[in-house]
N, C-alpha and C. Protein backbone atom coordinates (compact mmCIF):
# COMPACT_ATOMS: atom_id res chain seq x y z
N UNK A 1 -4.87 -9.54 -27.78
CA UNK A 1 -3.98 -8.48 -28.27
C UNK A 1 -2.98 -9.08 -29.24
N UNK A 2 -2.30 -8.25 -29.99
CA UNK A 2 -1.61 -8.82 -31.38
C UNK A 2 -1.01 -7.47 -31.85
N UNK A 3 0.47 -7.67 -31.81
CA UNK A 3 1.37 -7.32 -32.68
C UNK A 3 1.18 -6.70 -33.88
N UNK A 4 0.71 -5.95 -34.38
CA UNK A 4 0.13 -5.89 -36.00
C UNK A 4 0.10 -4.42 -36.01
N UNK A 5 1.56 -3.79 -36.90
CA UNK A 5 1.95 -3.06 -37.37
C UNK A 5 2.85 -2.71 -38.04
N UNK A 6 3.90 -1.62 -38.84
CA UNK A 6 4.56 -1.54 -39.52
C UNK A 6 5.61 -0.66 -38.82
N UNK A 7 6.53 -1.17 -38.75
CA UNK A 7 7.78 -0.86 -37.91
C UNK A 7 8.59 0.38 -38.94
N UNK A 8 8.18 1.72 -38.58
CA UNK A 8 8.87 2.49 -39.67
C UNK A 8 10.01 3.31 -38.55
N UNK A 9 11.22 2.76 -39.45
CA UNK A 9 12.19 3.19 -38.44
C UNK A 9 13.80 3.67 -39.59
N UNK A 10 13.79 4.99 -39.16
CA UNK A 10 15.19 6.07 -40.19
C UNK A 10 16.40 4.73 -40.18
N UNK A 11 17.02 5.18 -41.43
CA UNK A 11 17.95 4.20 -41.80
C UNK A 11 17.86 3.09 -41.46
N UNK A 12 16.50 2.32 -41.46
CA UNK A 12 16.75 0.89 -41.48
C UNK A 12 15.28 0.56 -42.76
N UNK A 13 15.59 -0.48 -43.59
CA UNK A 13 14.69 -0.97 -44.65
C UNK A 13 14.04 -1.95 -43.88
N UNK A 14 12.88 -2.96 -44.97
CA UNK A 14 11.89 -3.67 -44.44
C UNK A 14 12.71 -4.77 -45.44
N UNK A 15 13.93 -5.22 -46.21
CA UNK A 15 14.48 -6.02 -47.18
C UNK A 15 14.94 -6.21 -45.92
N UNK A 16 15.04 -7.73 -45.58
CA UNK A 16 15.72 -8.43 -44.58
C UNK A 16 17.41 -9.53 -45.43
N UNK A 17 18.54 -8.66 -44.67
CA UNK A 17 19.81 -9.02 -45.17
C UNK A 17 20.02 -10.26 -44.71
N UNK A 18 19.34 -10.38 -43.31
CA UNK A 18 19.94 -11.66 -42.55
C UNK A 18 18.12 -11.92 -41.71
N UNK A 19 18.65 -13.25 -41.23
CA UNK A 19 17.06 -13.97 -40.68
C UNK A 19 17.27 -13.62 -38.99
N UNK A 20 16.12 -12.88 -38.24
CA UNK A 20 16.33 -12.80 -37.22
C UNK A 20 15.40 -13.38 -36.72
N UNK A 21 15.31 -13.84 -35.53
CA UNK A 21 14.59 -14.87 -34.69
C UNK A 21 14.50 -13.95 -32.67
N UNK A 22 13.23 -13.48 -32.43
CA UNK A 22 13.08 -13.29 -31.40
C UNK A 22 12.71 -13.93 -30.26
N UNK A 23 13.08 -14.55 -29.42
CA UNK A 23 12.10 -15.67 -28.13
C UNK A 23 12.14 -15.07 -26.60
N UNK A 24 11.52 -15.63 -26.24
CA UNK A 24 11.18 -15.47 -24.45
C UNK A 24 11.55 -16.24 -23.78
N UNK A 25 12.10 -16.50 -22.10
CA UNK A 25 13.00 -17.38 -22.40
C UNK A 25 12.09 -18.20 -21.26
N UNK A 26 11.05 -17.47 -21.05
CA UNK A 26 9.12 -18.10 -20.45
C UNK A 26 8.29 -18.48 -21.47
N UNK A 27 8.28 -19.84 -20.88
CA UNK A 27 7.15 -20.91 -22.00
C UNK A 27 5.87 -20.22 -21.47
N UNK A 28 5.70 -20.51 -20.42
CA UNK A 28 4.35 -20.38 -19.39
C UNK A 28 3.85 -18.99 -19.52
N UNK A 29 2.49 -18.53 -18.79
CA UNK A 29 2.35 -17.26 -18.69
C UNK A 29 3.19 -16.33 -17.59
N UNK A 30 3.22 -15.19 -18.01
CA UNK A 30 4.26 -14.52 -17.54
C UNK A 30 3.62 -13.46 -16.72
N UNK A 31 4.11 -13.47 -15.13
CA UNK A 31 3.12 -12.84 -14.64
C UNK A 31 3.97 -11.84 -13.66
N UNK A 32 2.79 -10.45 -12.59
CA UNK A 32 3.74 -9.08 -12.54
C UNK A 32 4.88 -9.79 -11.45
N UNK A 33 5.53 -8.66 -11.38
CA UNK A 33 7.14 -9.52 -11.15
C UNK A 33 7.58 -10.30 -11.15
N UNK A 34 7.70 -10.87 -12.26
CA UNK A 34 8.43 -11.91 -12.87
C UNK A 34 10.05 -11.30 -13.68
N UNK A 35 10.79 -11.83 -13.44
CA UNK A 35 12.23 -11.30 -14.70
C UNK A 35 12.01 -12.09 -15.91
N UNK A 36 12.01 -11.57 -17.23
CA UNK A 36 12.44 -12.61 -18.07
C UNK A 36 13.46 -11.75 -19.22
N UNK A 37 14.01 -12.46 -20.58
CA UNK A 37 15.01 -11.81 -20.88
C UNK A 37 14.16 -12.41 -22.49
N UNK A 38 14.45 -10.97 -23.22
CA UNK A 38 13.79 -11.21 -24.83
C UNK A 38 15.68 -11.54 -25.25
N UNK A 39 15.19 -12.80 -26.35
CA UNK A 39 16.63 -12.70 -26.66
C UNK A 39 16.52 -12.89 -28.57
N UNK A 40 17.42 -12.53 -28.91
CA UNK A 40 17.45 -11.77 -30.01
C UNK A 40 19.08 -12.63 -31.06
N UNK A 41 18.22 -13.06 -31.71
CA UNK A 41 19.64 -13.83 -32.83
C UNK A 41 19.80 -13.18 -34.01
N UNK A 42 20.58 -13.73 -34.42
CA UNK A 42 20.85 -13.92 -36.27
C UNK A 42 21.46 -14.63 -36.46
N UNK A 43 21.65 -14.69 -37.91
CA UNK A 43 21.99 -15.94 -38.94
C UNK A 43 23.65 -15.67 -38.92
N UNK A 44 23.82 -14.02 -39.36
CA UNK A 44 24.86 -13.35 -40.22
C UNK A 44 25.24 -12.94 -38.60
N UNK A 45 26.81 -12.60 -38.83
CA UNK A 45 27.61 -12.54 -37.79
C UNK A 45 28.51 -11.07 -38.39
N UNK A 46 27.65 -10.02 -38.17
CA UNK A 46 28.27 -8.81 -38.46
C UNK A 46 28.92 -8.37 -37.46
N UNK A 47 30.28 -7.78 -37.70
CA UNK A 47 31.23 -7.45 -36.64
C UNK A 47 30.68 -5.85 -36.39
N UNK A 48 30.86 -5.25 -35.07
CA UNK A 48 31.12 -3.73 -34.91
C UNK A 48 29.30 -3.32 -34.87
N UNK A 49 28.55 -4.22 -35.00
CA UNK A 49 26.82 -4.24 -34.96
C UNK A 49 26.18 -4.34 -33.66
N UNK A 50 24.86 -3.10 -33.75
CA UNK A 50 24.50 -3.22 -32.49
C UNK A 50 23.27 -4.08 -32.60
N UNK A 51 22.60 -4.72 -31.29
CA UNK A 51 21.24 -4.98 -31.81
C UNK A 51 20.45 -3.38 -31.03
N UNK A 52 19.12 -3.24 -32.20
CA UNK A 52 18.52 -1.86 -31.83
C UNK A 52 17.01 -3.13 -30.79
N UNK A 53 16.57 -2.33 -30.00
CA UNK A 53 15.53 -2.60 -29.49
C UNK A 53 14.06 -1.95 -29.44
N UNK A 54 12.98 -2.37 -29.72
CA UNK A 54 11.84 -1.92 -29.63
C UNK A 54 10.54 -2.30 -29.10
N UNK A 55 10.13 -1.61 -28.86
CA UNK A 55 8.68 -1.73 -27.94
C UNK A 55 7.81 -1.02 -28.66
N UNK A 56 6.81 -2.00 -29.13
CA UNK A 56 5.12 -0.85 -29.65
C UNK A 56 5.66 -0.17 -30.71
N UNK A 57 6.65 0.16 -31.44
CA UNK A 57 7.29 0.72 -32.66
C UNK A 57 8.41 1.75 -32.22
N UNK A 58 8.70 1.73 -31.31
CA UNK A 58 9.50 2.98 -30.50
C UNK A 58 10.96 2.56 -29.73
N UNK A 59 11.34 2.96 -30.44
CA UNK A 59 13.36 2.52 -30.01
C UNK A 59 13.42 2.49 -28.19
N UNK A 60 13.87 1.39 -27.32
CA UNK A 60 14.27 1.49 -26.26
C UNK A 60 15.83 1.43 -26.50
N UNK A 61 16.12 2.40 -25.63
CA UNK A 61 17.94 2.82 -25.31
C UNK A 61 18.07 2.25 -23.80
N UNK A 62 19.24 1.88 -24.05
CA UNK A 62 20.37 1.14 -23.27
C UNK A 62 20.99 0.07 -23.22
N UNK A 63 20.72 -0.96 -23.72
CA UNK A 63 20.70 -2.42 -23.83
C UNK A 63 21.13 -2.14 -25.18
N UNK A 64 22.10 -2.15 -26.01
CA UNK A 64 22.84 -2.72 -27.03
C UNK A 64 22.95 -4.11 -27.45
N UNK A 65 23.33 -4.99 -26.53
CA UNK A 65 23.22 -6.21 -26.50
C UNK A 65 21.77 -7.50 -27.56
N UNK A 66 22.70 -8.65 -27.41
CA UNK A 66 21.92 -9.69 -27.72
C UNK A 66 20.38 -10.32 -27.16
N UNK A 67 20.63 -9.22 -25.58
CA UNK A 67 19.66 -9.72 -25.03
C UNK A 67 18.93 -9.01 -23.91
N UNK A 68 17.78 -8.76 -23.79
CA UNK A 68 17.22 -7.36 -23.25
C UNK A 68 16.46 -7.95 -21.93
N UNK A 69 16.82 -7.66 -20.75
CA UNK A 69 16.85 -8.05 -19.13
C UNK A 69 15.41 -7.08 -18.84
N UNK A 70 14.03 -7.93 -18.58
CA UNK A 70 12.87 -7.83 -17.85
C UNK A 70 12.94 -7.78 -17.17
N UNK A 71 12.41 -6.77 -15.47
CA UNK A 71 11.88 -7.42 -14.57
C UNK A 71 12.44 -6.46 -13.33
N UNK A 72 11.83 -6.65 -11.92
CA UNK A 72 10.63 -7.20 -12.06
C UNK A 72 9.21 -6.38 -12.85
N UNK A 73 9.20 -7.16 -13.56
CA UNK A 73 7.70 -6.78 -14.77
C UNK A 73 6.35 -6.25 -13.50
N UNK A 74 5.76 -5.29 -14.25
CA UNK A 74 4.72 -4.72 -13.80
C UNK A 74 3.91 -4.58 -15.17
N UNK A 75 2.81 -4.18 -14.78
CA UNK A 75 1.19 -4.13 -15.96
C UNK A 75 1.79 -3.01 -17.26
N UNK A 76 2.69 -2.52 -16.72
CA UNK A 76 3.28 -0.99 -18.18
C UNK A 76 3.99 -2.02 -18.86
N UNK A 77 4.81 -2.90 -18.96
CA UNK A 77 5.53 -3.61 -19.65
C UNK A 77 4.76 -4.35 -20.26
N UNK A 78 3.38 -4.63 -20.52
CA UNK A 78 3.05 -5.38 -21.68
C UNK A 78 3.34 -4.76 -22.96
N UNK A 79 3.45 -5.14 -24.00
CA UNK A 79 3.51 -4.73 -25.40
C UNK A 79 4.15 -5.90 -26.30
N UNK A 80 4.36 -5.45 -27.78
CA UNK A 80 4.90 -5.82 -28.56
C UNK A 80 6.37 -5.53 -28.70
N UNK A 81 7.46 -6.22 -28.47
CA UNK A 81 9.05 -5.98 -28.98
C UNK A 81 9.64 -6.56 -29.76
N UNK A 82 10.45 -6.02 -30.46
CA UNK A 82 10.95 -6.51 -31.37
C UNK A 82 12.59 -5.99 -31.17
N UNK A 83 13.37 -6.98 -32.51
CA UNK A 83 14.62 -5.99 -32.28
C UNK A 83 15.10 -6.09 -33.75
N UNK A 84 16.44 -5.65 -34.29
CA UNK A 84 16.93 -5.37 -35.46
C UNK A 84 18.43 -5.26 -35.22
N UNK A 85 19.13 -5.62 -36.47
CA UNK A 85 20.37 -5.45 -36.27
C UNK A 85 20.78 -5.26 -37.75
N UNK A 86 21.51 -4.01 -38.20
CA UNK A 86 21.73 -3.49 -39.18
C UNK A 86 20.45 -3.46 -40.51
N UNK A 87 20.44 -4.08 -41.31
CA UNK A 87 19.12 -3.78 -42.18
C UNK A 87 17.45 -4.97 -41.97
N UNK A 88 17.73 -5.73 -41.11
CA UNK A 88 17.20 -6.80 -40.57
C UNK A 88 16.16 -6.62 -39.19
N UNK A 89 14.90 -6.77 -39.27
CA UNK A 89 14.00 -6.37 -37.93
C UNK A 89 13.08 -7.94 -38.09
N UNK A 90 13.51 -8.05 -36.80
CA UNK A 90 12.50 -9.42 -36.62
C UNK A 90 11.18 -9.30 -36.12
N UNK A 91 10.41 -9.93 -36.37
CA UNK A 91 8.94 -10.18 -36.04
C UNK A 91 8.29 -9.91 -34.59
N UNK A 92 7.34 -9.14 -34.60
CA UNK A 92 7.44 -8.70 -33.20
C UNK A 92 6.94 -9.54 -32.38
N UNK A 93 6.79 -9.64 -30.67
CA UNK A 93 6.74 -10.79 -30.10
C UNK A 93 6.00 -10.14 -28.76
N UNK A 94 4.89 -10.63 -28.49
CA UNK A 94 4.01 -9.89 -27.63
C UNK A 94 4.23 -10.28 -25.86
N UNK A 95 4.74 -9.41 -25.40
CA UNK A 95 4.70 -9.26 -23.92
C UNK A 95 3.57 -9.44 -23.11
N UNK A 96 2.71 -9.99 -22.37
CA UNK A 96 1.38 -9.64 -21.94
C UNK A 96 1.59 -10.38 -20.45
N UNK A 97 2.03 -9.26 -19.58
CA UNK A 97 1.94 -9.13 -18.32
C UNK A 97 0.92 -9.71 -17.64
N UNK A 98 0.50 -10.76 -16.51
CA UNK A 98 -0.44 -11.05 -16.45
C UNK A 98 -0.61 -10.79 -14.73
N UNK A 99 -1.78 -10.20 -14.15
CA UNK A 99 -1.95 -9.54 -12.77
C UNK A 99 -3.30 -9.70 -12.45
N UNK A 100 -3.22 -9.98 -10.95
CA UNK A 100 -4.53 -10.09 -10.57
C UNK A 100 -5.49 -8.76 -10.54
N UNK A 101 -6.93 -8.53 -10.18
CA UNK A 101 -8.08 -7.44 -10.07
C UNK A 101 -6.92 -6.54 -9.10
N UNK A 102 -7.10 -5.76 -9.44
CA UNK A 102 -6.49 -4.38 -8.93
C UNK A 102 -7.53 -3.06 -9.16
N UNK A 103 -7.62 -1.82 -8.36
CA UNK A 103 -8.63 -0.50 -8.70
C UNK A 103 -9.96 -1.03 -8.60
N UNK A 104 -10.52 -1.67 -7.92
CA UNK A 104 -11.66 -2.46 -8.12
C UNK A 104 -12.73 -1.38 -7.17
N UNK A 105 -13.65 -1.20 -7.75
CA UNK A 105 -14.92 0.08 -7.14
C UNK A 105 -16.18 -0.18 -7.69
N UNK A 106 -17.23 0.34 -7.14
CA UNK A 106 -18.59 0.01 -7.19
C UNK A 106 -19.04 0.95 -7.65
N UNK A 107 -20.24 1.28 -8.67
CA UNK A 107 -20.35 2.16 -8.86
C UNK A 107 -22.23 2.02 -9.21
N UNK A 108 -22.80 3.13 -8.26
CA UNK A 108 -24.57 3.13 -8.61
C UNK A 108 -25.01 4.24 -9.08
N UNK A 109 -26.11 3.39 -10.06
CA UNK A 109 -26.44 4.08 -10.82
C UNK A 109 -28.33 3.65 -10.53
N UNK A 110 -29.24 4.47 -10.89
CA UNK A 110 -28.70 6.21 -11.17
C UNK A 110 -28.23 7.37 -10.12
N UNK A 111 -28.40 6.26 -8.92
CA UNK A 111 -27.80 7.48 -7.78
C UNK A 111 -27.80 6.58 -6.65
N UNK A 112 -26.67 6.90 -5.09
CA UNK A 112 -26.78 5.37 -4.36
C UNK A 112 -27.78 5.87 -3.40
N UNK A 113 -28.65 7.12 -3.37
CA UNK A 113 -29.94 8.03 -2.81
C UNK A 113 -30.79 7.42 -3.72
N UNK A 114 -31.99 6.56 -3.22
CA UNK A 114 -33.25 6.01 -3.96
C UNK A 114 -34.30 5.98 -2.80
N UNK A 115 -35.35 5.76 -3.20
CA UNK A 115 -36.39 6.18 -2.33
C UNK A 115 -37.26 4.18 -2.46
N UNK A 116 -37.24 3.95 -1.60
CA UNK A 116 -38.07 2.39 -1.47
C UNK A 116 -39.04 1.70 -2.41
N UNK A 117 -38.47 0.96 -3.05
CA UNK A 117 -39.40 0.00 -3.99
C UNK A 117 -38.41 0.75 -5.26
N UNK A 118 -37.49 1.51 -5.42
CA UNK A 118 -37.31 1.91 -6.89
C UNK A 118 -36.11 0.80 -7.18
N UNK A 119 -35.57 0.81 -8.19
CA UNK A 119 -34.29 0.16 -8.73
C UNK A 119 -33.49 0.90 -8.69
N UNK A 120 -32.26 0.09 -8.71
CA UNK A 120 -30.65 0.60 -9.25
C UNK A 120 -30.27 -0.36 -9.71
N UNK A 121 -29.07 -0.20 -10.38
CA UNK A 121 -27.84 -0.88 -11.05
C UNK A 121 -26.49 -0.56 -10.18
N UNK A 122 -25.80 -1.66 -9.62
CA UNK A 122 -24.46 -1.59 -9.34
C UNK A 122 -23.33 -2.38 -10.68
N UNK A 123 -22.40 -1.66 -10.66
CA UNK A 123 -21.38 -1.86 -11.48
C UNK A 123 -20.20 -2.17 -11.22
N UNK A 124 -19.75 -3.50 -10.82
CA UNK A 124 -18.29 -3.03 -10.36
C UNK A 124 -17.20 -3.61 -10.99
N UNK A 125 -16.09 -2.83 -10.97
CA UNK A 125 -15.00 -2.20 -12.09
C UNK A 125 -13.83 -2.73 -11.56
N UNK A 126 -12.87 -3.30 -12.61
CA UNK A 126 -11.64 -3.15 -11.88
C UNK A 126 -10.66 -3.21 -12.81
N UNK A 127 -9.48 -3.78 -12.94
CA UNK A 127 -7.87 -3.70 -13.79
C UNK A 127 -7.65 -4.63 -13.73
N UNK A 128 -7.80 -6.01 -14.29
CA UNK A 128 -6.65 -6.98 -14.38
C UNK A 128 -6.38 -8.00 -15.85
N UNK A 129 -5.70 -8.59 -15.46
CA UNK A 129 -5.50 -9.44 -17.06
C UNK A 129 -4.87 -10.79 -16.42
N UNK A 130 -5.51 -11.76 -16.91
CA UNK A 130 -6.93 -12.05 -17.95
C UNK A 130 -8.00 -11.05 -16.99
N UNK A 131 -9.17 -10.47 -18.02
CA UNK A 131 -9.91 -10.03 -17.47
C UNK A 131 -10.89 -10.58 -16.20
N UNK A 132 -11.38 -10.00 -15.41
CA UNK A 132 -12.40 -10.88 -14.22
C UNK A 132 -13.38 -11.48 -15.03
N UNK A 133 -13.65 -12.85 -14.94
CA UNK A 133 -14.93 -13.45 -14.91
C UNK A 133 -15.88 -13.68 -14.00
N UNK A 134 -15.08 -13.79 -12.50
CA UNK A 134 -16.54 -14.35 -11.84
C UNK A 134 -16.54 -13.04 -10.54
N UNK A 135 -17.36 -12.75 -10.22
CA UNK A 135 -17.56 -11.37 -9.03
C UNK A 135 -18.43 -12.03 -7.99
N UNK A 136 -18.27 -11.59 -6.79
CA UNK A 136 -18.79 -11.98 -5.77
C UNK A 136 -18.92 -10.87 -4.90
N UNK A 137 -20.47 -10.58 -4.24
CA UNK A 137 -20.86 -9.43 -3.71
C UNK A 137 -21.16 -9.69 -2.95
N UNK A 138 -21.29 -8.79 -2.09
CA UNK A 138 -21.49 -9.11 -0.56
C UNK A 138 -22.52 -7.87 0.34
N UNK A 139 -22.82 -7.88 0.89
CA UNK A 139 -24.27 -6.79 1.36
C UNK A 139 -23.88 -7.03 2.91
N UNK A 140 -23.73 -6.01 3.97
CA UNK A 140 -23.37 -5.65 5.01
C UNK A 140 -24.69 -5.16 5.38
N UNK A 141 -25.26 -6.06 6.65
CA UNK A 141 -26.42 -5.88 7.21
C UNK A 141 -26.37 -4.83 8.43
N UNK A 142 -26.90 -4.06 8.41
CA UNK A 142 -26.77 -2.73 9.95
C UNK A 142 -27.78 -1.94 9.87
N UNK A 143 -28.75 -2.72 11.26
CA UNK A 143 -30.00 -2.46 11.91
C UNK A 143 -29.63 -0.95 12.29
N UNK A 144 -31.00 -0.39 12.78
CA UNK A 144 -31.15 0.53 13.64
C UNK A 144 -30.41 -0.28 15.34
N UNK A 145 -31.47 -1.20 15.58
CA UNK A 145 -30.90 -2.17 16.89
C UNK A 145 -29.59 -2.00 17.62
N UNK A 146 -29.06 -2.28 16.21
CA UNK A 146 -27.28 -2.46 16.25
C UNK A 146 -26.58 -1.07 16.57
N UNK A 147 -27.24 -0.06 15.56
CA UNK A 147 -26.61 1.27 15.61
C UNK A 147 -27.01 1.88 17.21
N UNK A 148 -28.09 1.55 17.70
CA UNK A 148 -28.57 2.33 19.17
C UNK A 148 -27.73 1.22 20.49
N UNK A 149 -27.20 -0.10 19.99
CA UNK A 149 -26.77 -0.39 20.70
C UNK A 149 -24.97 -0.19 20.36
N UNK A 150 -24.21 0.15 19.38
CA UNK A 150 -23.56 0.79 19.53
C UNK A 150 -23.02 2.29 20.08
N UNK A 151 -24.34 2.91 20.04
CA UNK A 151 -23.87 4.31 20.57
C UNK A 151 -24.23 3.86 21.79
N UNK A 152 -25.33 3.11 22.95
CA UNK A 152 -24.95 2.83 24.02
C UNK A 152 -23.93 2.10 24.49
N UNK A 153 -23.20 1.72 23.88
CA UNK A 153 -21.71 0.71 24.40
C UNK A 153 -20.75 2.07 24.71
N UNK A 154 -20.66 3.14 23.56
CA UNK A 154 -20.08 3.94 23.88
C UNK A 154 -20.02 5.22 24.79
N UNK A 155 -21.38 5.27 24.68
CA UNK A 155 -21.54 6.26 25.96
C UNK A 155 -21.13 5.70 27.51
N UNK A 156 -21.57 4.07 27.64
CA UNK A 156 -21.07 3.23 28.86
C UNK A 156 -19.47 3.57 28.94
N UNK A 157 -18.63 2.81 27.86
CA UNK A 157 -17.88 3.32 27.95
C UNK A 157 -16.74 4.60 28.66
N UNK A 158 -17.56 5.54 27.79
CA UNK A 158 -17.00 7.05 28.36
C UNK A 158 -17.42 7.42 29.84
N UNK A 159 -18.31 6.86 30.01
CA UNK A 159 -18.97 6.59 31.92
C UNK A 159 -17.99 6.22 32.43
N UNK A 160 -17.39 4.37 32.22
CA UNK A 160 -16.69 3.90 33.11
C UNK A 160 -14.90 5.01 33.24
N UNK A 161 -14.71 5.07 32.03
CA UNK A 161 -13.67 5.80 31.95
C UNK A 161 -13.47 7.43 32.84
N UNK A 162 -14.31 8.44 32.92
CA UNK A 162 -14.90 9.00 33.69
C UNK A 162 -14.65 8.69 35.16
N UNK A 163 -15.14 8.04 35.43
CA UNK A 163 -15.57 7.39 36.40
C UNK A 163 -14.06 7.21 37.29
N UNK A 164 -13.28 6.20 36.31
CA UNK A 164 -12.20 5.98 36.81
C UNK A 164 -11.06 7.06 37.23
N UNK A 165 -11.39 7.65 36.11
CA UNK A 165 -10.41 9.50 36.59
C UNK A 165 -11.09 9.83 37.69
N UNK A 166 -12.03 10.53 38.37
CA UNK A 166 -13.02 10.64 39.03
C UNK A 166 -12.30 9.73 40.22
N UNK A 167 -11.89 8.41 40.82
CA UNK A 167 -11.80 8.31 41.90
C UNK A 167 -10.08 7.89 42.09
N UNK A 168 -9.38 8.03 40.48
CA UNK A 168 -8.08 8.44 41.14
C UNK A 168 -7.46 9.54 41.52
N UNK A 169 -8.04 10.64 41.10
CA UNK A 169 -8.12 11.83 41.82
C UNK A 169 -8.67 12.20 43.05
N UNK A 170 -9.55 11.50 43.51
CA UNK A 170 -9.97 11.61 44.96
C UNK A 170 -8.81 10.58 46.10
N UNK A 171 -8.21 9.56 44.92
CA UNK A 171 -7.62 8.75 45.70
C UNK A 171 -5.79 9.46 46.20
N UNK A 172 -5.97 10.17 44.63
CA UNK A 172 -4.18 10.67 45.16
C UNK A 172 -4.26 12.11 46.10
N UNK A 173 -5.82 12.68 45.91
CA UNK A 173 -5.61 13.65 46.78
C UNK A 173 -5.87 13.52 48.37
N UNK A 174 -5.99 12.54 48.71
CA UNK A 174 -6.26 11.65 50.19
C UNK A 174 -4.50 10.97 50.51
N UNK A 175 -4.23 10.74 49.36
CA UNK A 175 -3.02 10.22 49.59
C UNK A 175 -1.94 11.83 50.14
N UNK A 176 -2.11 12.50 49.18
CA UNK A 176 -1.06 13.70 49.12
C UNK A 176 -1.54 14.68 50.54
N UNK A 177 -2.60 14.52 51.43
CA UNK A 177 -3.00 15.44 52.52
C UNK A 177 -2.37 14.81 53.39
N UNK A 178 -2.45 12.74 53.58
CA UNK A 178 -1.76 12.50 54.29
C UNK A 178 0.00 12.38 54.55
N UNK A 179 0.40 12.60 53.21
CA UNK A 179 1.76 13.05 53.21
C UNK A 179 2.42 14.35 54.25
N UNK A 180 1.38 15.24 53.95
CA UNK A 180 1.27 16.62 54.32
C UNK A 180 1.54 16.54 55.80
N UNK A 181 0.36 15.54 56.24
CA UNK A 181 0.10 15.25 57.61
C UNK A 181 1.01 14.87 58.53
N UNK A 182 1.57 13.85 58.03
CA UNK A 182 2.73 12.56 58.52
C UNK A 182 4.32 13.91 58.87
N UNK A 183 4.08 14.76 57.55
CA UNK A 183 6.05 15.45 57.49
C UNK A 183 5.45 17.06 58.67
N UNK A 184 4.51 16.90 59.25
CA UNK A 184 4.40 18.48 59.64
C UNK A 184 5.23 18.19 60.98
N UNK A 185 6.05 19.66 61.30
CA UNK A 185 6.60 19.32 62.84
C UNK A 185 5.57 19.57 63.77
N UNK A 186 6.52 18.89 64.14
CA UNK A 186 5.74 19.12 66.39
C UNK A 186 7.01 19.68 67.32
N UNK A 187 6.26 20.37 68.43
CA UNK A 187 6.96 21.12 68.90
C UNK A 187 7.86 20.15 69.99
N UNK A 188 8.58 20.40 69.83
CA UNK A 188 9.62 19.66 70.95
C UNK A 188 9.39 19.61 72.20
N UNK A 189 8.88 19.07 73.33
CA UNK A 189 8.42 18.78 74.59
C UNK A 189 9.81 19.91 75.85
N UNK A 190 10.86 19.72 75.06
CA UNK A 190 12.03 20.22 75.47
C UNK A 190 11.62 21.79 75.85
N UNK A 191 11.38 22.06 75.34
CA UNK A 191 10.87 23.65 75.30
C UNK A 191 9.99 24.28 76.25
N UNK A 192 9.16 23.11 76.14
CA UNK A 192 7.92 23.22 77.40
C UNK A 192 8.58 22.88 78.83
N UNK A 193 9.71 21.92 79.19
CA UNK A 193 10.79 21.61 80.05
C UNK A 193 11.32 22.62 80.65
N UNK A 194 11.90 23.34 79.74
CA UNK A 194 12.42 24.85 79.90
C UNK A 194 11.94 26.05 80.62
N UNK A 195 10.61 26.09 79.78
CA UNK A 195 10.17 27.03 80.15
C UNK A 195 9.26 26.79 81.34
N UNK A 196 8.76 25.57 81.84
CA UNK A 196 8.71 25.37 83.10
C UNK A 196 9.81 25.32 84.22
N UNK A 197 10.71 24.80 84.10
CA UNK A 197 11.75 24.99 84.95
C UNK A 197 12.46 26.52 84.93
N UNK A 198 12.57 27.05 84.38
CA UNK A 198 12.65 28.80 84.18
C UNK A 198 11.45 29.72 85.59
N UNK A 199 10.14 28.92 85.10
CA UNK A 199 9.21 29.20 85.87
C UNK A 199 9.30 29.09 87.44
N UNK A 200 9.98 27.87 87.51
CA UNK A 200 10.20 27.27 89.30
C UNK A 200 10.91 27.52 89.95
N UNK A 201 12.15 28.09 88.88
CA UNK A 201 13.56 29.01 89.55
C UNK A 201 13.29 30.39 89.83
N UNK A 202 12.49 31.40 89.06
CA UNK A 202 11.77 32.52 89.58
C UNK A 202 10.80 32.68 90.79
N UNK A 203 10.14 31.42 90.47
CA UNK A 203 9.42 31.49 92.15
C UNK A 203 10.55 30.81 93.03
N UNK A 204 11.24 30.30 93.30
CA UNK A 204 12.16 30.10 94.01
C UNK A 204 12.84 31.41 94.70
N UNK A 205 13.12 32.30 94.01
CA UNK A 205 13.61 33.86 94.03
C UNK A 205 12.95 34.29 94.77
């Protein structure tokens, strides 16, 4: 990628008054979230002057300043910037974000439904910069075998589980009869006392 265009921008000319000089303040490659700062000189020391800023040919606002604060950088911030200060635009200076495979998908063609012995083409796609060179594929083996012994693991499963409800419910309802059992009254022996001795005083009579 390369910088290579004509910066047409209202009230400012392409006659350079003063020498401007743009740098990065990253030697190395510059990669996603990273901070870095474009910084922006001149020769001429105009008082009451802003520096203007640009990206791809298009004025960024806010940064007035000498020096324009990156970061953290993501894959939208690549481009070309440049900046200018009164009739003076310096040379533009290429941003190029650098990120690993990202969006990465497979894609078959002519359909991933084929009938035995035919061909396909797989394709697979992704986002990054520097672009991918090397791909590595991988093929996931799954028998019938496997699949009939997965659905029997799970049906076992749902057995033992079953199963287990099944005898804690027999267990708390054995528990809860003998609760029942243990709190019921009994008749007081006293009573039967009574009403025999009641009995022995009438025949006494």
């Amino acid at each position: 990628m390369h910088c290579q265009y004509i910066l047409q921008i209202s009230l400012l000319t392409l006659i350079s008054l003063q020498v401007l000089s743009l740098k990065l303040n990253e030697n190395g490659p510059v990669k996603k979230r990273d901070n870095v700062i474009l910084a922006c000189t001149s020769t001429c020391k105009l008082p009451q002057m802003e520096f203007l800023w640009f990206k791809d040919g298009r004025p960024l606002s806010g940064v007035p300043g000498g020096q324009y604060p990156l970061g953290p950088l993501s894959p939208n911030d690549t481009g070309c910037y440049s900046c200018a200060l009164g009739q003076g635009i310096s040379t533009p200076i290429l941003l190029d974000v650098r990120y690993a495979p990202r969006d990465v998908s497979v894609k078959v063609s002519p359909s991933p439904e084929v009938v035995n012995g035919s061909r396909l083409t797989m394709t697979c796609s992704n986002n990054a910069n520097p672009a991918a060179q090397t791909y590595i594929w991988f093929q996931s083996v799954f028998s019938e075998s496997a699949h009939l012994m997965m659905v029997l693991a799970a049906f076992w499963a749902l057995f033992l589980v079953t199963a287990v409800i099944v005898v804690l419910n027999i267990y708390i309802k054995r528990i809860g009869t003998g609760l029942r059992r243990s709190f019921r009254p009994n008749k007081s022996p006293r009573y039967k006392n009574q009403h025999c001795l009641h009995q022995r005083t009438s025949m006494k009579t």
